[in-house]
Protein backbone atom coordinates (compact mmCIF):
# COMPACT_ATOMS: atom_id res chain seq x y z
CA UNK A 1 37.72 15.35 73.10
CA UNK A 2 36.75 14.59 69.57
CA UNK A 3 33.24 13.71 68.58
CA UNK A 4 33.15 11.02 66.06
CA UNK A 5 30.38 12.37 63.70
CA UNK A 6 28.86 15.80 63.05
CA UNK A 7 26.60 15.50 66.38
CA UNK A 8 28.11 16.96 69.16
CA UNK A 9 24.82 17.94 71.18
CA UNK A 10 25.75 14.75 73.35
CA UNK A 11 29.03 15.65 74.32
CA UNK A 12 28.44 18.85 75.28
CA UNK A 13 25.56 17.70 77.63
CA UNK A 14 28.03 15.16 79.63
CA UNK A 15 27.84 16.23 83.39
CA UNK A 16 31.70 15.76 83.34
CA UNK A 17 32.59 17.70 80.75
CA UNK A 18 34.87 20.39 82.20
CA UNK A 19 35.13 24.33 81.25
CA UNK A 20 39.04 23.58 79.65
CA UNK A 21 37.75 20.67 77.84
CA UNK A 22 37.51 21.37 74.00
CA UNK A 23 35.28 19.41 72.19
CA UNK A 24 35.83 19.06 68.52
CA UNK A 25 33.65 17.53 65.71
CA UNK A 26 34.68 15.88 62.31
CA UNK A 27 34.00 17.66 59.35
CA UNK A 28 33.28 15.14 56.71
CA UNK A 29 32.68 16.50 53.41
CA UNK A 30 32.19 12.48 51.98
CA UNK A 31 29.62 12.54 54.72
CA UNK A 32 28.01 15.69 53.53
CA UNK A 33 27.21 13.95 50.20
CA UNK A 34 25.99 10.76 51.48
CA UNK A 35 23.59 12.80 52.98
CA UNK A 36 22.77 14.61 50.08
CA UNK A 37 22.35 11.68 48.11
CA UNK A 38 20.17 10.23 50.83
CA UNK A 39 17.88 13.46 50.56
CA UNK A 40 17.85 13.38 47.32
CA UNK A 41 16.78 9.58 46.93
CA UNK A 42 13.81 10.32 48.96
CA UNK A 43 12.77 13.08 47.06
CA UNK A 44 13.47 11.57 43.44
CA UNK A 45 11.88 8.27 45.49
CA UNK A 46 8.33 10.37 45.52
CA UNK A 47 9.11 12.40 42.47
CA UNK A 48 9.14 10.16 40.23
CA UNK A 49 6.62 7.89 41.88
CA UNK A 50 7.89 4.68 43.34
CA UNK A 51 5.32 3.95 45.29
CA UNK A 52 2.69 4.91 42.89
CA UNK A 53 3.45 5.56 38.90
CA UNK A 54 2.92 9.31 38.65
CA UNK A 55 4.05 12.17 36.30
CA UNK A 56 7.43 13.80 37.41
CA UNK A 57 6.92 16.83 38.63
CA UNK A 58 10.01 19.67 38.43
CA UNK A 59 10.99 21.02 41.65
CA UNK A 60 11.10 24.94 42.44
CA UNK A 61 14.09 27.22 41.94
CA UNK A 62 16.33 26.76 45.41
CA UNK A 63 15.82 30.49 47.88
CA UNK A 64 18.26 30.30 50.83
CA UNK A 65 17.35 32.02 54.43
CA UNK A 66 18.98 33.02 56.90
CA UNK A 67 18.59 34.27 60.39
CA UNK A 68 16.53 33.56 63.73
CA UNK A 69 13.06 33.01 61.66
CA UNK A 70 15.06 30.84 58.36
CA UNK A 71 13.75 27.36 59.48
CA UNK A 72 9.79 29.16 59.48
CA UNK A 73 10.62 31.46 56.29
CA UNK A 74 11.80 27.89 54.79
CA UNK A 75 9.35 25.90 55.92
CA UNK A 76 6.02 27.88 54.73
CA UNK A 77 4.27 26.63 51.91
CA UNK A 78 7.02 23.82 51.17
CA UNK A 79 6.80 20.47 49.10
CA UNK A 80 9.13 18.92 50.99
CA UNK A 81 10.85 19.59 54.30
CA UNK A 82 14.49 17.98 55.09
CA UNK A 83 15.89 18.54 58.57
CA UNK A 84 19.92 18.45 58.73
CA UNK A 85 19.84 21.22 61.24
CA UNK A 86 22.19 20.50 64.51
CA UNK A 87 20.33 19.90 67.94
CA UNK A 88 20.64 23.23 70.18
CA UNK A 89 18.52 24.37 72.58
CA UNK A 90 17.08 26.76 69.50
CA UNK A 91 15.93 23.40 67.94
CA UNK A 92 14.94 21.38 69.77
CA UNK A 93 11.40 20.32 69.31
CA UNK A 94 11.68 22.12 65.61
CA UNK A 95 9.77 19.64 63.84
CA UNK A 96 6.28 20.41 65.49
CA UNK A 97 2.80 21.25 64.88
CA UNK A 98 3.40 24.91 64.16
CA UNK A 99 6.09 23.92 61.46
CA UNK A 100 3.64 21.27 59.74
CA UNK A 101 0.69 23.57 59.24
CA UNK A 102 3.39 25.98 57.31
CA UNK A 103 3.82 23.29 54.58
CA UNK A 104 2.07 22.62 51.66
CA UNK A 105 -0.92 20.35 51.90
CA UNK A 106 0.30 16.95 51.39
CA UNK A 107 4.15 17.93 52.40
CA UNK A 108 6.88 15.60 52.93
CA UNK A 109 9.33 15.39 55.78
CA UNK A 110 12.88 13.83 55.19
CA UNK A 111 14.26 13.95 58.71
CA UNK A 112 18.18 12.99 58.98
CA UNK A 113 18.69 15.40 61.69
CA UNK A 114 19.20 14.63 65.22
CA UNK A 115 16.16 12.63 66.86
CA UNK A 116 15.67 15.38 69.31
CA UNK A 117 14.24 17.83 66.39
CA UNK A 118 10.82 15.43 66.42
CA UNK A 119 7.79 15.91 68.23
CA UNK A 120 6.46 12.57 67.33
CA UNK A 121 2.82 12.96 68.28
CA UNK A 122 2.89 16.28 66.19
CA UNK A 123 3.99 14.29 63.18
CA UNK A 124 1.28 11.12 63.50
CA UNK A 125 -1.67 13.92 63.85
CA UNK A 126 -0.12 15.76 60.61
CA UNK A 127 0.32 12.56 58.62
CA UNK A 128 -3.21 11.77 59.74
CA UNK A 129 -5.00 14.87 59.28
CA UNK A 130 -3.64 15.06 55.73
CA UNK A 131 -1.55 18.07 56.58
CA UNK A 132 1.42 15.98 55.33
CA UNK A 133 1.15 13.18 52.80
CA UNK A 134 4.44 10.97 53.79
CA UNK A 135 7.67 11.29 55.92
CA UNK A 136 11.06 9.08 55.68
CA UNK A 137 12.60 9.08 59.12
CA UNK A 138 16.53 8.03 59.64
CA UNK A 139 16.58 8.95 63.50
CA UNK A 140 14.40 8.31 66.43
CA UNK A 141 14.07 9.49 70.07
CA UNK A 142 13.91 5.22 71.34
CA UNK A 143 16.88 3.75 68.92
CA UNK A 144 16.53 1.09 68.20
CA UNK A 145 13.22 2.03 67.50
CA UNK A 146 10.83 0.12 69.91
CA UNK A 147 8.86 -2.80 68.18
CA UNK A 148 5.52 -1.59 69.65
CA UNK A 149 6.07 1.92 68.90
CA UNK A 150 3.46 3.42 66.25
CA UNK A 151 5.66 4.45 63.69
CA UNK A 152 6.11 0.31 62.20
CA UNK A 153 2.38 0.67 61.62
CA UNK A 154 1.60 3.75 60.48
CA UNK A 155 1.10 3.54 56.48
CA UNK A 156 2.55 7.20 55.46
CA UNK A 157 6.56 6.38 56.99
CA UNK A 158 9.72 5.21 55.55
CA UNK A 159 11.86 4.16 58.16
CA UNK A 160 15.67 3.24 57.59
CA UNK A 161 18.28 2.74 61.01
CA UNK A 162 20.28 6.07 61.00
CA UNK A 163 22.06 4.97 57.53
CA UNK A 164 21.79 8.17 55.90
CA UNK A 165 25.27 8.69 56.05
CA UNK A 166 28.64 7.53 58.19
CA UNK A 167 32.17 9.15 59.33
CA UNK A 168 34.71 7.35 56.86
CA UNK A 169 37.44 5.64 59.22
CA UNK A 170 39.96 7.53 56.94
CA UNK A 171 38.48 11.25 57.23
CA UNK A 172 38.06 10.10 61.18
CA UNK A 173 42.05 9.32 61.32
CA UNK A 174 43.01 12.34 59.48
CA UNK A 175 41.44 15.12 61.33
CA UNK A 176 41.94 13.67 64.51
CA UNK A 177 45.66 13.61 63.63
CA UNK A 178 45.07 17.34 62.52
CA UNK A 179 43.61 18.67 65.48
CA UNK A 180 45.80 16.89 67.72
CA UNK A 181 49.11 18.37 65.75
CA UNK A 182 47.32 21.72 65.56
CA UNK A 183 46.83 21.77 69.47
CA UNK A 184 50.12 20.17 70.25
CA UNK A 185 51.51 23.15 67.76
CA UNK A 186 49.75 25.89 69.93
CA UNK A 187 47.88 26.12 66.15
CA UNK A 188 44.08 26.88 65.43
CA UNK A 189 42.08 23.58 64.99
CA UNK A 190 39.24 24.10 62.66
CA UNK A 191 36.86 21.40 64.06
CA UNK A 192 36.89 23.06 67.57
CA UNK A 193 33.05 23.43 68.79
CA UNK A 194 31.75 26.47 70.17
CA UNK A 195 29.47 25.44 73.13
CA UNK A 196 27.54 28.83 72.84
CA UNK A 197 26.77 27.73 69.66
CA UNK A 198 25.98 24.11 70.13
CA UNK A 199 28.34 22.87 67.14
């Protein structure tokens, strides 16, 4: 079974998804920029003030963590926050209360993760409080996003319908193709998911 996307949280949750079933994800690397881009629009988007003319202001030298507490390390004191974690049982609920009150005053969230990683009430008190100053959101728990639900109103969101990035048809053919030959060959497929793991 071959996922067509990155997410594979929804596959491995299927009640009939059998023990000798492999499940195996595509590995897009054109879909790994599109979401870059798409991260980095909404940053250069408040950067360079689009919604209100503002002086540019240069972003920190990039630290990478690692490890159980990477997503809190990360997180603390931050300008901006973007989730492209996967959805485990780890992270689910990430994006919560605890996380917001690590940021910066006036933080940003640019969530393209899975819609699981939200606690939406969490991020309405933040955005009100003042914690946070603004969040873009690409993926929501009710999609197609409800027309009564809060976020349309609230003044402080971007919303855009889960366009952040998509699986080219061609990368799609090719690795199913490759997985399928490497299987049928008794070879290692790549893309193979480790359930343990969640992805």
């Amino acid at each position: 079974m071959i996922a067509a996307g990155a997410g594979v949280d929804q596959l491995l949750a299927h009640p009939e998804l059998r023990p000798e079933i492999k499940v195996a994800r595509i590995g897009d690397t054109e879909q790994a920029y599109q979401m870059a881009g798409f991260a980095a629009h909404e940053v250069l988007h408040c950067e360079r003030g689009f919604d209100q003319i503002r002086a540019l202001r240069p972003l920190p030298k990039v630290r990478y963590f690692s490890g159980d507490m990477a997503v809190t390390e990360a997180a603390t004191g931050a300008d901006y926050l973007i989730n492209l974690l996967p959805l485990t049982k780890a992270t689910e609920g990430a994006l919560n209360a605890d996380l917001f009150a690590r940021l910066a005053p006036g933080a940003r969230l640019i969530q393209i993760g899975r819609d699981e990683h939200l606690v939406e009430g969490d991020l309405i008190a933040a955005l009100d409080s003042g914690q946070m100053s603004a969040a873009s959101l690409d993926v929501f728990r009710q999609d197609p996003l409800p027309a009564d639900h809060p976020f349309w109103a609230h003044p402080k969101l971007r919303l855009t319908p889960h366009l952040a990035s998509h699986t080219l048809p061609e990368e799609l053919v090719r690795q199913v193709i490759a997985c399928a030959r490497a299987l049928r060959d008794g070879g290692p497929c790549d893309s193979i998911v480790d359930p343990a793991r969640g992805y």
